[in-house]
Protein backbone atom coordinates (compact mmCIF):
# COMPACT_ATOMS: atom_id res chain seq x y z
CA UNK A 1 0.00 0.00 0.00
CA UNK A 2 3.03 2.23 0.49
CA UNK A 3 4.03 2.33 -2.93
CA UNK A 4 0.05 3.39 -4.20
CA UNK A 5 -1.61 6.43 -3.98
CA UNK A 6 -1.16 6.44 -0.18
CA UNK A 7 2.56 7.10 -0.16
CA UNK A 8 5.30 6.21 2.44
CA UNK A 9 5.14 8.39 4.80
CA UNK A 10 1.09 8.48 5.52
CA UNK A 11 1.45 4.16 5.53
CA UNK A 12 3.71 5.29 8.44
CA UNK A 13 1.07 7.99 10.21
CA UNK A 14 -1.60 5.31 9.06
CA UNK A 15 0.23 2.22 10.60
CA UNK A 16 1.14 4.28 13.96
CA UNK A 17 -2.53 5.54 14.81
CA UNK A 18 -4.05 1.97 14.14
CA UNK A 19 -1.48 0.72 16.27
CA UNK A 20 -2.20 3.38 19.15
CA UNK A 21 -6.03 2.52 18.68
CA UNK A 22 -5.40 -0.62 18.76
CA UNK A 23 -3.55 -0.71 21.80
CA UNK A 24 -6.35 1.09 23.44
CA UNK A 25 -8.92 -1.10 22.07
CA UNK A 26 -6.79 -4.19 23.81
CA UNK A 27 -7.63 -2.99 26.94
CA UNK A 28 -10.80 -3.99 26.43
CA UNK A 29 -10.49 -8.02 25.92
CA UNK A 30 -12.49 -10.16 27.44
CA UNK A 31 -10.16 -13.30 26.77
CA UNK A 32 -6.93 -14.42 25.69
CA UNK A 33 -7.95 -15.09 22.25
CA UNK A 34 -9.29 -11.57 21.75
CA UNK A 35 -6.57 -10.36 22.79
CA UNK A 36 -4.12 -12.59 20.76
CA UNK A 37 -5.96 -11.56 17.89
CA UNK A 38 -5.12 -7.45 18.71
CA UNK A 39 -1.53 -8.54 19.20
CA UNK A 40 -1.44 -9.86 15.70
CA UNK A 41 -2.86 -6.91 14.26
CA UNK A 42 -0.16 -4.80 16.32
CA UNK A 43 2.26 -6.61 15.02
CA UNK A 44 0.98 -6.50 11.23
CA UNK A 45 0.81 -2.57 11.46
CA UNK A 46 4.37 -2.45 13.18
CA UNK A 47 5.90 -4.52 10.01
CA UNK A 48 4.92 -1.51 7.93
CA UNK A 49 6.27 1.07 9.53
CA UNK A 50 10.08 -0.47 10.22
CA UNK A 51 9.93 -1.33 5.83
CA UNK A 52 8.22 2.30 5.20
CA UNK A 53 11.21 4.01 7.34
CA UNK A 54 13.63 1.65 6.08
CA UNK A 55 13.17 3.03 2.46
CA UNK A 56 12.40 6.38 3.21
CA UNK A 57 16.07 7.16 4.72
CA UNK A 58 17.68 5.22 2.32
CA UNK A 59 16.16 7.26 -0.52
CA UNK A 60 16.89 10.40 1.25
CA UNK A 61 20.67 10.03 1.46
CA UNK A 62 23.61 8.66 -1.01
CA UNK A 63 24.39 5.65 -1.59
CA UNK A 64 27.82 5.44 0.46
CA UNK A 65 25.32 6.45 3.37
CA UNK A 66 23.02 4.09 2.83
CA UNK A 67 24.16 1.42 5.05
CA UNK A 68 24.95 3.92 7.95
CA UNK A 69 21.46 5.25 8.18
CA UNK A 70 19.67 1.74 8.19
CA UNK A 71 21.50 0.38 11.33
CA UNK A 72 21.04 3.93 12.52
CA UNK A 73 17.37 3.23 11.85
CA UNK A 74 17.00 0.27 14.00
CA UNK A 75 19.32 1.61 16.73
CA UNK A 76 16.27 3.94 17.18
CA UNK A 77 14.27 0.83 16.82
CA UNK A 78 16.06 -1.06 19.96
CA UNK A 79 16.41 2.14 21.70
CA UNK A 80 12.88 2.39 21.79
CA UNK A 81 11.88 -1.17 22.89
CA UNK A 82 14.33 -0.51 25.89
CA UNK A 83 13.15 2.37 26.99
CA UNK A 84 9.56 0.49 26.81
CA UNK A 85 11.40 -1.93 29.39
CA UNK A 86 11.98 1.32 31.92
CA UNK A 87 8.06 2.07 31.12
CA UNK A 88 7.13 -0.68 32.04
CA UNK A 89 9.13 -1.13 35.21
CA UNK A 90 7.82 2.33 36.78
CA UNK A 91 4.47 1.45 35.64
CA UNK A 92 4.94 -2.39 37.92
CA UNK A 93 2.59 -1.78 40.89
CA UNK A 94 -0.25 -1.46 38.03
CA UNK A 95 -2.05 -3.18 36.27
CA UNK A 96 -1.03 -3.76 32.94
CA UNK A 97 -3.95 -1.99 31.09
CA UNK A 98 -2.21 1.26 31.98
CA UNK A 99 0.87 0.57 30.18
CA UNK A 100 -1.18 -0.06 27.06
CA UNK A 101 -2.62 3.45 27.66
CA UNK A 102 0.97 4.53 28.41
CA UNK A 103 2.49 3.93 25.34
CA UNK A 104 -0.24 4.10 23.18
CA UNK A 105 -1.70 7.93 24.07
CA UNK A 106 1.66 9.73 23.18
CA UNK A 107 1.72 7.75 19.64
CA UNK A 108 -1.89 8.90 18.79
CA UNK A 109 -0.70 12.69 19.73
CA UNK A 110 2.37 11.87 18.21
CA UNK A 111 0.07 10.86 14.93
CA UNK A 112 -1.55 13.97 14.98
């Protein structure tokens, strides 16, 4: 869908905000097969963004850079997922519902 009339970067605004609603909607699940199915759809949004950023740097620089700015892409990636870890161990004497709202309020913001 990224390379259609959508474009790159709104597949990326697109793929964040349905991941943010998402991760509100989770909160809601009655079971653990409801809510395995809302962790598959997370993770089918979050494959589009990492591809969509992927090729959006590396058509923005040269091609000596090229190879710098994807690891320096998914630094940011890893960087991210650890400071979820630190989220998530302030946020221990609650329940986990609030770290799905948490992480997934600043992303719809951040959407905006």
């Amino acid at each position: 869908m990224a390379d259609t009339s959508l474009g790159r970067k709104n597949m990326i605004v697109l793929s964040c905000l349905s991941m943010s609603v998402i991760s509100i909607i989770i909160i809601f699940s009655t079971n653990v097969w409801i809510y395995s199915v809302l962790k598959f759809l997370i993770g089918f949004c979050r494959s589009s963004i990492s591809t969509c950023c992927l090729v959006l740097l590396t058509e923005k620089v040269s091609t000596e850079w090229r190879f710098t700015m994807g690891i320096i892409e998914f630094v940011f990636f890893a960087s991210g997922y650890m400071f979820l870890s630190s989220i998530a161990y302030a946020n221990g004497n609650s329940p986990w519902k609030y770290l799905y709202l948490w992480i997934s309020v600043p992303a719809i913001i951040y959407s905006f």
